[in-house]
C-alpha atoms as a PDB file:
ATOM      1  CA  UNK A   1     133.139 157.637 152.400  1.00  0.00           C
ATOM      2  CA  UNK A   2     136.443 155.702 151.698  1.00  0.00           C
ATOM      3  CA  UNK A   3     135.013 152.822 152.904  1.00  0.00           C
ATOM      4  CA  UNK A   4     132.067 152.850 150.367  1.00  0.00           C
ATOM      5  CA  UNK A   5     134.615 153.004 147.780  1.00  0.00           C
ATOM      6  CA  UNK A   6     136.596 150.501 148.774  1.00  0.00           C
ATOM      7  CA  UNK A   7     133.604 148.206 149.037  1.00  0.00           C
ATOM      8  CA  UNK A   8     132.622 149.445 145.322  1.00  0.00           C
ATOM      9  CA  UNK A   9     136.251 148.815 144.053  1.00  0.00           C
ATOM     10  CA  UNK A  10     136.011 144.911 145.807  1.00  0.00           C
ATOM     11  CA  UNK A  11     132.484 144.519 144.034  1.00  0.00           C
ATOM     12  CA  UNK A  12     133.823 145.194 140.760  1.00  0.00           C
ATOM     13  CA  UNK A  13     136.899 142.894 141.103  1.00  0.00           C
ATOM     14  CA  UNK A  14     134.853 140.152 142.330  1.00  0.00           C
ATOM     15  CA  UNK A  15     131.949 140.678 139.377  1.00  0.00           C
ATOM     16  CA  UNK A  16     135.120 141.079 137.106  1.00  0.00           C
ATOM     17  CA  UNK A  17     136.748 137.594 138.379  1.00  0.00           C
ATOM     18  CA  UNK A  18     133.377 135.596 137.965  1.00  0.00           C
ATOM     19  CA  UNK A  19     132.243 137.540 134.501  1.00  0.00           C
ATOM     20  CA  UNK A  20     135.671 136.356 133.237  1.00  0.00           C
ATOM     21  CA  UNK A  21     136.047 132.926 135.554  1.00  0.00           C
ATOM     22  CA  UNK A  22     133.341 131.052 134.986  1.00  0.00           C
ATOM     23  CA  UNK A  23     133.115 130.986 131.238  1.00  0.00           C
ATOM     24  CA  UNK A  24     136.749 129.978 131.293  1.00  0.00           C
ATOM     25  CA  UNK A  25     136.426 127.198 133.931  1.00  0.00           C
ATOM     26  CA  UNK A  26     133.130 125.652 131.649  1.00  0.00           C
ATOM     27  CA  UNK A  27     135.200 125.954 128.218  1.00  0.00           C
ATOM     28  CA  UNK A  28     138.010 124.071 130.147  1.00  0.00           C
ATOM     29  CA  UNK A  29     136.327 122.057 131.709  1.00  0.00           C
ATOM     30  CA  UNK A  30     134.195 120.897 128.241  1.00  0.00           C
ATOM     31  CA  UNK A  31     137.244 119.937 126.523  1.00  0.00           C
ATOM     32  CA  UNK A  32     138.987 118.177 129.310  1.00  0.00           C
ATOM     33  CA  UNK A  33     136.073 116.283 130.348  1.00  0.00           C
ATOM     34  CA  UNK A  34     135.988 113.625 127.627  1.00  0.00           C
ATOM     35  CA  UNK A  35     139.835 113.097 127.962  1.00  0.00           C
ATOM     36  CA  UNK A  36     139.038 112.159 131.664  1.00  0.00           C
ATOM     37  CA  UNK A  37     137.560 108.693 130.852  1.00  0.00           C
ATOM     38  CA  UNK A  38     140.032 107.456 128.221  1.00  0.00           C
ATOM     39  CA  UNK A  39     140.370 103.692 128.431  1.00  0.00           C
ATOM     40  CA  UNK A  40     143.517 101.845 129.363  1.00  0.00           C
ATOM     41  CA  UNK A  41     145.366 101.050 126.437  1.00  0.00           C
ATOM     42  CA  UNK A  42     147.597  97.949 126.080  1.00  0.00           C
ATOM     43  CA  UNK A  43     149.024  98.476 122.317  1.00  0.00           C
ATOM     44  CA  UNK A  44     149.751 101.583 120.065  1.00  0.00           C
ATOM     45  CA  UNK A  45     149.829 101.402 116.256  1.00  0.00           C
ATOM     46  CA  UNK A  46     151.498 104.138 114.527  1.00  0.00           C
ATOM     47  CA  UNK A  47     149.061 104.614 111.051  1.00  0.00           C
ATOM     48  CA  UNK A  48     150.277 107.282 108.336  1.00  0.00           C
ATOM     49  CA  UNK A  49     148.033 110.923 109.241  1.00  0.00           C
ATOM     50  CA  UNK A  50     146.141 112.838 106.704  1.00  0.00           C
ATOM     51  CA  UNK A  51     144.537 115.981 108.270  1.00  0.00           C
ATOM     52  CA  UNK A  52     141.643 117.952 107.091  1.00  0.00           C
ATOM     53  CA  UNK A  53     142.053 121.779 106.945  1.00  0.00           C
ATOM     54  CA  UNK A  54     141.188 122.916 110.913  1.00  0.00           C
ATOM     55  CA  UNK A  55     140.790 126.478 112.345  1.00  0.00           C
ATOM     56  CA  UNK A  56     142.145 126.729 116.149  1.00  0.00           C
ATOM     57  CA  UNK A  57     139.914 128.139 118.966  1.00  0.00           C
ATOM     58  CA  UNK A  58     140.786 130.726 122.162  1.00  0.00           C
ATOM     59  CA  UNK A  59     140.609 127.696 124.467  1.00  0.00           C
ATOM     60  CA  UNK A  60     143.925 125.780 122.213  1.00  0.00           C
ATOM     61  CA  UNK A  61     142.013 123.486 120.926  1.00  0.00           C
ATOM     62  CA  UNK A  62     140.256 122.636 117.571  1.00  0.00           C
ATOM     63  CA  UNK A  63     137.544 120.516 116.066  1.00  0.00           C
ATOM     64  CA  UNK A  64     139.556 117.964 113.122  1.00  0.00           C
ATOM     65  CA  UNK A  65     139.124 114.969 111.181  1.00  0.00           C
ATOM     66  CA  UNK A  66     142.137 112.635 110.269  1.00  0.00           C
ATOM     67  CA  UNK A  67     142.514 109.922 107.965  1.00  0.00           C
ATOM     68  CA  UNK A  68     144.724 107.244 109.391  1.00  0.00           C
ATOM     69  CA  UNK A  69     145.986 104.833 107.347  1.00  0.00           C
ATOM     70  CA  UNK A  70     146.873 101.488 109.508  1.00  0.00           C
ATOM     71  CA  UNK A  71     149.756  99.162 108.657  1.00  0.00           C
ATOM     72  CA  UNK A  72     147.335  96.998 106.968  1.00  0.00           C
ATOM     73  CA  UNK A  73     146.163  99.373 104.723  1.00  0.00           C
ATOM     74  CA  UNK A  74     142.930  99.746 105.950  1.00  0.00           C
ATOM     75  CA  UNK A  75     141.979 103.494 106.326  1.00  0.00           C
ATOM     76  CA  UNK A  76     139.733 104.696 108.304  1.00  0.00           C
ATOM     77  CA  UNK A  77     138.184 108.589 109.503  1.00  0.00           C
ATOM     78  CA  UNK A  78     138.439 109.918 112.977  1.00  0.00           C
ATOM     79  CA  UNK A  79     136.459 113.324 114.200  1.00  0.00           C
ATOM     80  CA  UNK A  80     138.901 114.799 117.293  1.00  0.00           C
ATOM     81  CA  UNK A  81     136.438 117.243 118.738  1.00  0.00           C
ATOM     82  CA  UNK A  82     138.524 118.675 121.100  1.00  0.00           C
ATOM     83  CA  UNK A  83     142.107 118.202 119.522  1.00  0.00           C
ATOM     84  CA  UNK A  84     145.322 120.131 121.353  1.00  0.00           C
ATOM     85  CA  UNK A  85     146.834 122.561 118.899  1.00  0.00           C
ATOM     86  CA  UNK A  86     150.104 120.411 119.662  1.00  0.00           C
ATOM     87  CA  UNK A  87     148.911 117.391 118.478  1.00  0.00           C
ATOM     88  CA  UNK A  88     147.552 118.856 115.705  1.00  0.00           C
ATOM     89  CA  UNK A  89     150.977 120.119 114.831  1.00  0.00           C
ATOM     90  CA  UNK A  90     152.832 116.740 115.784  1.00  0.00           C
ATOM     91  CA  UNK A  91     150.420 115.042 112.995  1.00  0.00           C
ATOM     92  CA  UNK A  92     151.568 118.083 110.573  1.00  0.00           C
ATOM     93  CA  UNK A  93     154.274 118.069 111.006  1.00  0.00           C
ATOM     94  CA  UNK A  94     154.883 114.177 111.350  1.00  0.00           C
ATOM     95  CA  UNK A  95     151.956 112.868 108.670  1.00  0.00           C
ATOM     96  CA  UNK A  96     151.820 109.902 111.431  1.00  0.00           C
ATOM     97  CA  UNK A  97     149.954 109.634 114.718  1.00  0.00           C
ATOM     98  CA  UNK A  98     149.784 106.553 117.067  1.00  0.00           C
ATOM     99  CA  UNK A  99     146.398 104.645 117.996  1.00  0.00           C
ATOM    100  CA  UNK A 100     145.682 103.208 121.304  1.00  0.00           C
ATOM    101  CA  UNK A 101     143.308 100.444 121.078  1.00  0.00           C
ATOM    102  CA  UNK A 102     141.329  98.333 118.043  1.00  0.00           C
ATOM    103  CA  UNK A 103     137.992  98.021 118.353  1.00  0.00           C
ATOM    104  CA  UNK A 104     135.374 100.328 120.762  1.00  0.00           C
ATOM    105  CA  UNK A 105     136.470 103.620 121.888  1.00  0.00           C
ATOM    106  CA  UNK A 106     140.251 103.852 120.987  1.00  0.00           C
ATOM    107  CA  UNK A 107     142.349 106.596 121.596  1.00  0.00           C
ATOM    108  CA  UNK A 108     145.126 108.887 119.804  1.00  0.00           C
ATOM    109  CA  UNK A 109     148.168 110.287 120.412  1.00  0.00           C
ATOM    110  CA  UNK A 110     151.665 108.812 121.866  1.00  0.00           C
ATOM    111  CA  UNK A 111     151.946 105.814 123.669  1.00  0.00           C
ATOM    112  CA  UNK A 112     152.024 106.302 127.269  1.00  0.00           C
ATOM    113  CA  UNK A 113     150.127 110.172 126.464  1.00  0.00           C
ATOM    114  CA  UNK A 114     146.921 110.034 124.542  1.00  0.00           C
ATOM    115  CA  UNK A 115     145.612 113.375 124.180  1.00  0.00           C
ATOM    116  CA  UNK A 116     142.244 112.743 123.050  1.00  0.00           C
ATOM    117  CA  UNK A 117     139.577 110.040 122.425  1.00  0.00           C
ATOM    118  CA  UNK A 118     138.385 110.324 118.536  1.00  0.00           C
ATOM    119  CA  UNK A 119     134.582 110.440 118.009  1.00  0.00           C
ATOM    120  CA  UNK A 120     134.183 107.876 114.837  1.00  0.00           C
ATOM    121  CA  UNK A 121     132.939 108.464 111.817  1.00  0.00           C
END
């Protein structure tokens, strides 16, 4: 008899672990995907930050859209699908955010740490 419970308790720990497990590993794993093929970079340009009004998710992430303006005055809109909730402060709290690369895929946050690669729009 104990040994039936035991096995019961173990099947409910394990169906607990995956229930709860896998979900987690595919939300991570959704978000840190993209960041995985960020180009190389070779030179940063720090460009004034406007950000749009963003609501944060479970995972620490959240969906925004920033308007940089670049030294040159040309302004243009970035989507970050899958923006850390520190970055997201940094450009609050800052107004400014560095951009890796100029034409193509480019990618934002501090030279030598991008944190994500902006979808354009």
């Amino acid at each position: 008899m104990l040994r039936g419970r035991v096995n019961a308790k173990f099947a409910r720990a394990l169906l607990g672990a995956v229930v709860i497990g896998i979900p987690t590993l595919a939300a991570l794993w959704r978000h840190l995907l993209p960041n995985l093929r960020l180009p190389a970079v070779a030179t940063w340009t720090e460009a004034d930050a406007e950000l749009s009004p963003w609501r944060a998710r479970h995972d620490g992430t959240a969906r925004a859209t920033v308007t940089l303006t670049l030294p040159d005055g040309t302004t243009r809109t970035a989507t970050l699908p899958a923006a850390p909730l520190d970055l997201l402060g940094a450009i609050t709290d800052s107004s400014t955010l560095w951009v890796g690369g100029t034409t193509g895929r480019v990618v934002v946050g501090f030279p030598g740490y991008p944190h994500t690669s902006p979808t354009p729009t």
